[in-house]
N, C-alpha and C. Protein backbone atom coordinates (compact mmCIF):
# COMPACT_ATOMS: atom_id res chain seq x y z
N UNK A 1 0.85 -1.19 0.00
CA UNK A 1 0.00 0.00 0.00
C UNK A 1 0.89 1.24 0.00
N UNK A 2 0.52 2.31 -0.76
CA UNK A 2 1.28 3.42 -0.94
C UNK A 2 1.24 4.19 0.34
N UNK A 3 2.14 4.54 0.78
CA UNK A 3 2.88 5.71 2.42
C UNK A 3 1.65 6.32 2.32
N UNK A 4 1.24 7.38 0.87
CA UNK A 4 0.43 8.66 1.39
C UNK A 4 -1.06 8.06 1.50
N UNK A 5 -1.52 7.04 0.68
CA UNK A 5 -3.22 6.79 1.03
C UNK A 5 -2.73 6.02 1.81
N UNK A 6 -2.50 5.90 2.76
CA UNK A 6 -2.66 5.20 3.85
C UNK A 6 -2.19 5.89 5.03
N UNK A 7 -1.92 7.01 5.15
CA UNK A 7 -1.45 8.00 6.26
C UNK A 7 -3.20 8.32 6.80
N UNK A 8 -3.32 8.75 8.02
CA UNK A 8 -4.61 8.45 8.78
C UNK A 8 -4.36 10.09 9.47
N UNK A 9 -3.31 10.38 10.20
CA UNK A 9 -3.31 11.49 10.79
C UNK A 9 -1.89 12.69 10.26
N UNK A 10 -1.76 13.82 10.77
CA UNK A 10 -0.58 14.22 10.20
C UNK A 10 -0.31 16.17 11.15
N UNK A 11 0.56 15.92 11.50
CA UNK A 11 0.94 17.08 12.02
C UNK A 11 1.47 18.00 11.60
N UNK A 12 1.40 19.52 11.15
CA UNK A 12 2.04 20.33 10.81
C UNK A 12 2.25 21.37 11.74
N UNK A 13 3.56 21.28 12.41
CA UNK A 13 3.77 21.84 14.07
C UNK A 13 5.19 22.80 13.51
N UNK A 14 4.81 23.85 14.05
CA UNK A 14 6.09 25.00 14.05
C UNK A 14 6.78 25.32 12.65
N UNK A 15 6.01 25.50 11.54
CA UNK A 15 7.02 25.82 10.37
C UNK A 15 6.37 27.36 9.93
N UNK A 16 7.00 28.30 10.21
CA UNK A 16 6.93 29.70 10.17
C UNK A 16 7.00 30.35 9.00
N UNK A 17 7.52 29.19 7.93
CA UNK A 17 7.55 29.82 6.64
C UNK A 17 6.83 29.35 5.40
N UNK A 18 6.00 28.22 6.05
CA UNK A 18 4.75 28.00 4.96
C UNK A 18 4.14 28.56 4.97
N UNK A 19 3.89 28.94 3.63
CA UNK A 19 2.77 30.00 2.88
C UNK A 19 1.61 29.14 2.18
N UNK A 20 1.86 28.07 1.78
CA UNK A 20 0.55 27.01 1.38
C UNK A 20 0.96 25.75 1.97
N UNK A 21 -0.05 24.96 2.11
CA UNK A 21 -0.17 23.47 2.00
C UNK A 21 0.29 23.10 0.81
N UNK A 22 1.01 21.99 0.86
CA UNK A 22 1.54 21.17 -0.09
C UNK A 22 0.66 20.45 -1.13
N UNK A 23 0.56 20.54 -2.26
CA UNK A 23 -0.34 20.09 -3.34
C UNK A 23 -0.75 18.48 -3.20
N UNK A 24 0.63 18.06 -2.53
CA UNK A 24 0.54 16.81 -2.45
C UNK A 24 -0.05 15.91 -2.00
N UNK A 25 -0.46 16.86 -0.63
CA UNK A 25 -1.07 16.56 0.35
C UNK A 25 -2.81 15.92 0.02
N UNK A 26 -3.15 16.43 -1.36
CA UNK A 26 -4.17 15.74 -2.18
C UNK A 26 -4.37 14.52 -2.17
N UNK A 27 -3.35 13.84 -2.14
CA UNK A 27 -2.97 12.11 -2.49
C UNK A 27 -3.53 10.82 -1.11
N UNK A 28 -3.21 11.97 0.53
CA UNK A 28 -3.69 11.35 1.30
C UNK A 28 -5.21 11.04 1.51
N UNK A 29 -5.21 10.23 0.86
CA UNK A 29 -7.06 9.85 0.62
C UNK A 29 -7.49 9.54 2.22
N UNK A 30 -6.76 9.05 2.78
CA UNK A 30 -7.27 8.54 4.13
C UNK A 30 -7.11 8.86 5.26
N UNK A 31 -6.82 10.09 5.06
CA UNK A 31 -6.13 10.65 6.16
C UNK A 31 -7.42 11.95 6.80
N UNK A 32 -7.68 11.05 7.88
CA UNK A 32 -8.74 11.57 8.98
C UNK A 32 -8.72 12.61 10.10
N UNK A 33 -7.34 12.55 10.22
CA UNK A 33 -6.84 14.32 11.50
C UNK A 33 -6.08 14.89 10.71
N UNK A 34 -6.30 16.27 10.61
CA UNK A 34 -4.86 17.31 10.70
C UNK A 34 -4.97 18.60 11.51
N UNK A 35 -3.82 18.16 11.88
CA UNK A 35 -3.45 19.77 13.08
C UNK A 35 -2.35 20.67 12.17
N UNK A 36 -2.64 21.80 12.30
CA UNK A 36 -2.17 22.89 11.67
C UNK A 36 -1.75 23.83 12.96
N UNK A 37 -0.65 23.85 13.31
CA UNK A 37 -0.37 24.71 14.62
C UNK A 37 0.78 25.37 14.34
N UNK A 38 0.99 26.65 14.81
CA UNK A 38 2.20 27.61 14.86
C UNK A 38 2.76 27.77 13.33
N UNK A 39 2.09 27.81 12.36
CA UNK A 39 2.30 28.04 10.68
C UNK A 39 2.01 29.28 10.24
N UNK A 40 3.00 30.38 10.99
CA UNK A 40 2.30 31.37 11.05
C UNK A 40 2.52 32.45 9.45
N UNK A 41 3.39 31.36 8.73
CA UNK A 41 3.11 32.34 7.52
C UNK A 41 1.87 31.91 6.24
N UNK A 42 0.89 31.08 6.99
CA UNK A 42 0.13 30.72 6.24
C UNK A 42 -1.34 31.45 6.34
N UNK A 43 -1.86 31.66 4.96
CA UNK A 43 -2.58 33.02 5.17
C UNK A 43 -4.17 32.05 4.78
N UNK A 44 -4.47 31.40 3.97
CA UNK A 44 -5.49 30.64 3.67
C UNK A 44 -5.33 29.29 3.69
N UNK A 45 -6.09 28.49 3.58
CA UNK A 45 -6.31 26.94 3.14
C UNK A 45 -6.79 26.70 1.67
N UNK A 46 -6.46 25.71 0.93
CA UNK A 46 -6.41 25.73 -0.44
C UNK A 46 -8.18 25.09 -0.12
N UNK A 47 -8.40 25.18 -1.68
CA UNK A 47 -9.82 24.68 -1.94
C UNK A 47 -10.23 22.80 -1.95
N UNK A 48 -9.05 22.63 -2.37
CA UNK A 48 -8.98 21.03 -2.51
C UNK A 48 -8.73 20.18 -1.09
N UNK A 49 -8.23 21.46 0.22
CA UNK A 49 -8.37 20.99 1.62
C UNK A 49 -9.74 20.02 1.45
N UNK A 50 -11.10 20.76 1.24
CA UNK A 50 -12.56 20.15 1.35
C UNK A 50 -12.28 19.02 0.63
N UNK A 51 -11.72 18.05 -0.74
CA UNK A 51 -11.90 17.00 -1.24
C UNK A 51 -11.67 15.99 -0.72
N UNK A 52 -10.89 16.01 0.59
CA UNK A 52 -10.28 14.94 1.32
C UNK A 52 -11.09 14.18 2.31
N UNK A 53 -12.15 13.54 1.78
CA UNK A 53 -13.27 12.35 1.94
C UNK A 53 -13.18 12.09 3.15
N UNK A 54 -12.00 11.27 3.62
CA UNK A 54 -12.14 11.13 4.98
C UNK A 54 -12.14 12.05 6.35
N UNK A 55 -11.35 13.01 5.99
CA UNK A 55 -10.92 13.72 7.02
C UNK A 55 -12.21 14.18 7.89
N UNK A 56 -12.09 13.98 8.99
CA UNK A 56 -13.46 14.15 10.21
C UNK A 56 -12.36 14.75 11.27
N UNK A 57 -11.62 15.41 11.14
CA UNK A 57 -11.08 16.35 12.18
C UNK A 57 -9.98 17.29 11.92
N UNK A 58 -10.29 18.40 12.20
CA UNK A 58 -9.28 19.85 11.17
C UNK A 58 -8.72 20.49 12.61
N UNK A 59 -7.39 20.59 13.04
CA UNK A 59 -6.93 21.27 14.20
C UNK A 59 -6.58 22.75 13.14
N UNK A 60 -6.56 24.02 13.90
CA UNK A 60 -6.05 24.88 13.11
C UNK A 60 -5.32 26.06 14.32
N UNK A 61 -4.18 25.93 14.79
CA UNK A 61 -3.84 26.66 16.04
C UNK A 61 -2.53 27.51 16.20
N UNK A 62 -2.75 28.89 16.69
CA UNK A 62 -1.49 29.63 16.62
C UNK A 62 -1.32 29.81 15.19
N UNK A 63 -2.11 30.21 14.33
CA UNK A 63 -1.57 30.53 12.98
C UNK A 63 -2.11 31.72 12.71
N UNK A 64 -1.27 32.91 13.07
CA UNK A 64 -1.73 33.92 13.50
C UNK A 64 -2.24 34.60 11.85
N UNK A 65 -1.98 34.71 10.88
CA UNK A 65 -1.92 34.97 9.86
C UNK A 65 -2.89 34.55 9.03
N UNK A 66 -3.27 33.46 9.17
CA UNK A 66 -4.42 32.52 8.45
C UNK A 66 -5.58 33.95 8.82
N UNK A 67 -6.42 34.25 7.94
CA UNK A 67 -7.61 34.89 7.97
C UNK A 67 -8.56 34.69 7.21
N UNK A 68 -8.71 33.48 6.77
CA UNK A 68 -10.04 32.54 5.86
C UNK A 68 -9.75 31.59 5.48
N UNK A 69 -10.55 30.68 5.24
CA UNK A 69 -10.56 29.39 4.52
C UNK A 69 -11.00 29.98 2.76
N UNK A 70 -10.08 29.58 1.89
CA UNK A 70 -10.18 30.16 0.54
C UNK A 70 -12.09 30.27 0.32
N UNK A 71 -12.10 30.87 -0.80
CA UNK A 71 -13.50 31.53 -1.22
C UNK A 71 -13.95 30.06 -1.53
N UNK A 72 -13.05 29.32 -2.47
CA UNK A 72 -13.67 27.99 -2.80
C UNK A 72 -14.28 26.58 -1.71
N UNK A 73 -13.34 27.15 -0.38
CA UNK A 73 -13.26 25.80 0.22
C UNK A 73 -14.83 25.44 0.97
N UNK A 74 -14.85 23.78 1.28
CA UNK A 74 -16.10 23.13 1.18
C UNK A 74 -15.54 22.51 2.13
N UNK A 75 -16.42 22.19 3.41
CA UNK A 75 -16.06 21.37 4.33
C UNK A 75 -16.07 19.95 3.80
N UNK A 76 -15.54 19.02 3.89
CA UNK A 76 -16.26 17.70 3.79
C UNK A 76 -17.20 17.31 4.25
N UNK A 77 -17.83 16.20 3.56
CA UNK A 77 -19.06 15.41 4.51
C UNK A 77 -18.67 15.21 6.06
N UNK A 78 -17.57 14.08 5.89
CA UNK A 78 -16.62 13.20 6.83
C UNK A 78 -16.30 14.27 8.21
N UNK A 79 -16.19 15.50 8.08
CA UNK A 79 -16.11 16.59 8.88
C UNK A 79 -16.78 16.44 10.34
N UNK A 80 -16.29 15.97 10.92
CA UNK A 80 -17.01 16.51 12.67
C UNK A 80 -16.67 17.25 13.71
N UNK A 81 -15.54 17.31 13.34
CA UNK A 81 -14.53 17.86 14.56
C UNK A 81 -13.58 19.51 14.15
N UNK A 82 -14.39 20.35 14.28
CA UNK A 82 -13.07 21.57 13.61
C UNK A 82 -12.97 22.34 14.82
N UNK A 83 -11.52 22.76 14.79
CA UNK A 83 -11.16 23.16 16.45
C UNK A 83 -10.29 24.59 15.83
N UNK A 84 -10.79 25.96 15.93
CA UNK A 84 -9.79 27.18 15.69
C UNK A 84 -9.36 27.81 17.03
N UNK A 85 -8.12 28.09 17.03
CA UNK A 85 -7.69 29.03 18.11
C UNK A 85 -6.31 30.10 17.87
N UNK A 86 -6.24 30.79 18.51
CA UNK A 86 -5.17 31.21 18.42
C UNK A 86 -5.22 31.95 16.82
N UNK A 87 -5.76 31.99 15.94
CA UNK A 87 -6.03 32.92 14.36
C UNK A 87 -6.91 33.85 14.94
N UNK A 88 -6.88 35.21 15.17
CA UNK A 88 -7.65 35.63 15.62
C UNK A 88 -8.73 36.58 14.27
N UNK A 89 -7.99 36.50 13.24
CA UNK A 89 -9.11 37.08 12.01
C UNK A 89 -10.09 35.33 11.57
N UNK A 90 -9.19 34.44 11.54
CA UNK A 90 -10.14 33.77 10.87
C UNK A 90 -11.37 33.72 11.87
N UNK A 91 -10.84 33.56 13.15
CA UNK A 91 -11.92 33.16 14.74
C UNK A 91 -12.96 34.33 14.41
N UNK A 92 -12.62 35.42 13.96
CA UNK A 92 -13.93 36.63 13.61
C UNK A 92 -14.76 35.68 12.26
N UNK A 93 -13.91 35.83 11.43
CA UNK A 93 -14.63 35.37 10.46
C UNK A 93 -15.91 34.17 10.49
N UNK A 94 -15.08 32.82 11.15
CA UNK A 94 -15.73 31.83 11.27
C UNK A 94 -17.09 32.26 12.38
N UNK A 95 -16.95 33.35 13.24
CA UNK A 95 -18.21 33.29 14.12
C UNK A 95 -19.03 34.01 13.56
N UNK A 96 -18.54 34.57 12.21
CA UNK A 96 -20.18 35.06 11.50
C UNK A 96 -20.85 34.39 10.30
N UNK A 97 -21.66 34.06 10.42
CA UNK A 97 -22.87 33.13 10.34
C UNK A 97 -22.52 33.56 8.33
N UNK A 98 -23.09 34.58 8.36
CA UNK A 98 -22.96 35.31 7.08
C UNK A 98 -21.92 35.16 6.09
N UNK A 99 -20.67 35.00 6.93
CA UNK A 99 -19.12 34.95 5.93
C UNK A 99 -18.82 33.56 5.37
N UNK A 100 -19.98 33.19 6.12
CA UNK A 100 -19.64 30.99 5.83
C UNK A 100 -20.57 31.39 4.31
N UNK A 101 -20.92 32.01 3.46
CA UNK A 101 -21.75 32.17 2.13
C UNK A 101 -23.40 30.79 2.19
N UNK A 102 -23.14 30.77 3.03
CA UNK A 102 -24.53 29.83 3.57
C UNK A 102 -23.83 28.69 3.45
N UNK A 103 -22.94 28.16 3.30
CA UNK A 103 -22.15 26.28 3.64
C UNK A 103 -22.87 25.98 4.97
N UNK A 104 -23.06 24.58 4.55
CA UNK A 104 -23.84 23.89 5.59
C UNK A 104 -22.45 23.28 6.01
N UNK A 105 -22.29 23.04 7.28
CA UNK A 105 -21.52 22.45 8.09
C UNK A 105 -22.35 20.58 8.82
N UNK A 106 -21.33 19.85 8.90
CA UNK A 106 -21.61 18.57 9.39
C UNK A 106 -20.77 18.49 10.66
N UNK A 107 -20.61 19.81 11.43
CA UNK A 107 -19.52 19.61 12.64
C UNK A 107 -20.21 19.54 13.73
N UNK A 108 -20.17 18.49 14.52
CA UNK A 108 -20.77 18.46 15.78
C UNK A 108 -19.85 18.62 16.79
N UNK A 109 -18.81 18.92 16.37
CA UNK A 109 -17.71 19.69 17.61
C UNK A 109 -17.19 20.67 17.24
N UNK A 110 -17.35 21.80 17.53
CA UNK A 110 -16.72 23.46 17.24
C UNK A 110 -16.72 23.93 18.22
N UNK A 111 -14.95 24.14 17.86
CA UNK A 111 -14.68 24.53 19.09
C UNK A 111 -13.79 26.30 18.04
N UNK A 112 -14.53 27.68 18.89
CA UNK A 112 -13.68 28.68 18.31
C UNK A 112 -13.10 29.38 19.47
């Protein structure tokens, strides 16, 4: 079985000079957690974040810079768990009802 569909969780801890997620990161079909913490040169999340079927839990923390999830992005179905802290534009953003463009959410844990 190939390394990346078969990766389940994945940490992205302390890198100050990512500006995007890795394209690649597409490939992990099965991969159900990601924590996004202290990435503070990262300003959005790509659109193709939402294609990733399995994923049912999005950490997003200390990324002071992040201030939206791109115009395109789509939660997944698989989605239950999204946890923001520490972004303090996206944390505005996400608590208005209005800026989500009406996306229905499947998260039964939100934590902002």
């Amino acid at each position: 079985m190939n390394q990346t569909t078969a990766l389940r969780d994945l940490l992205l801890n302390g890198l100050p000079e990512l500006k995007d997620l890795p394209e690649s990161m597409q490939l992990f079909s099965a991969l159900q957690g990601l924590r996004i913490l202290f990435c503070e040169g990262l300003c959005s999340l790509p659109d193709w974040l939402g294609s990733l079927e399995s994923l049912s839990s999005l950490s997003i923390r200390y990324c002071y810079n992040l201030s939206s999830l791109s115009d395109g992005f789509k939660t997944p179905e698989s989605l239950t768990r999204l946890q923001i802290e520490g972004c303090p534009e996206l944390e505005k953003r996400c608590k208005k009802p209005e800026v989500n463009t009406g996306q229905k959410y499947h998260i039964s844990a939100l934590s902002i």
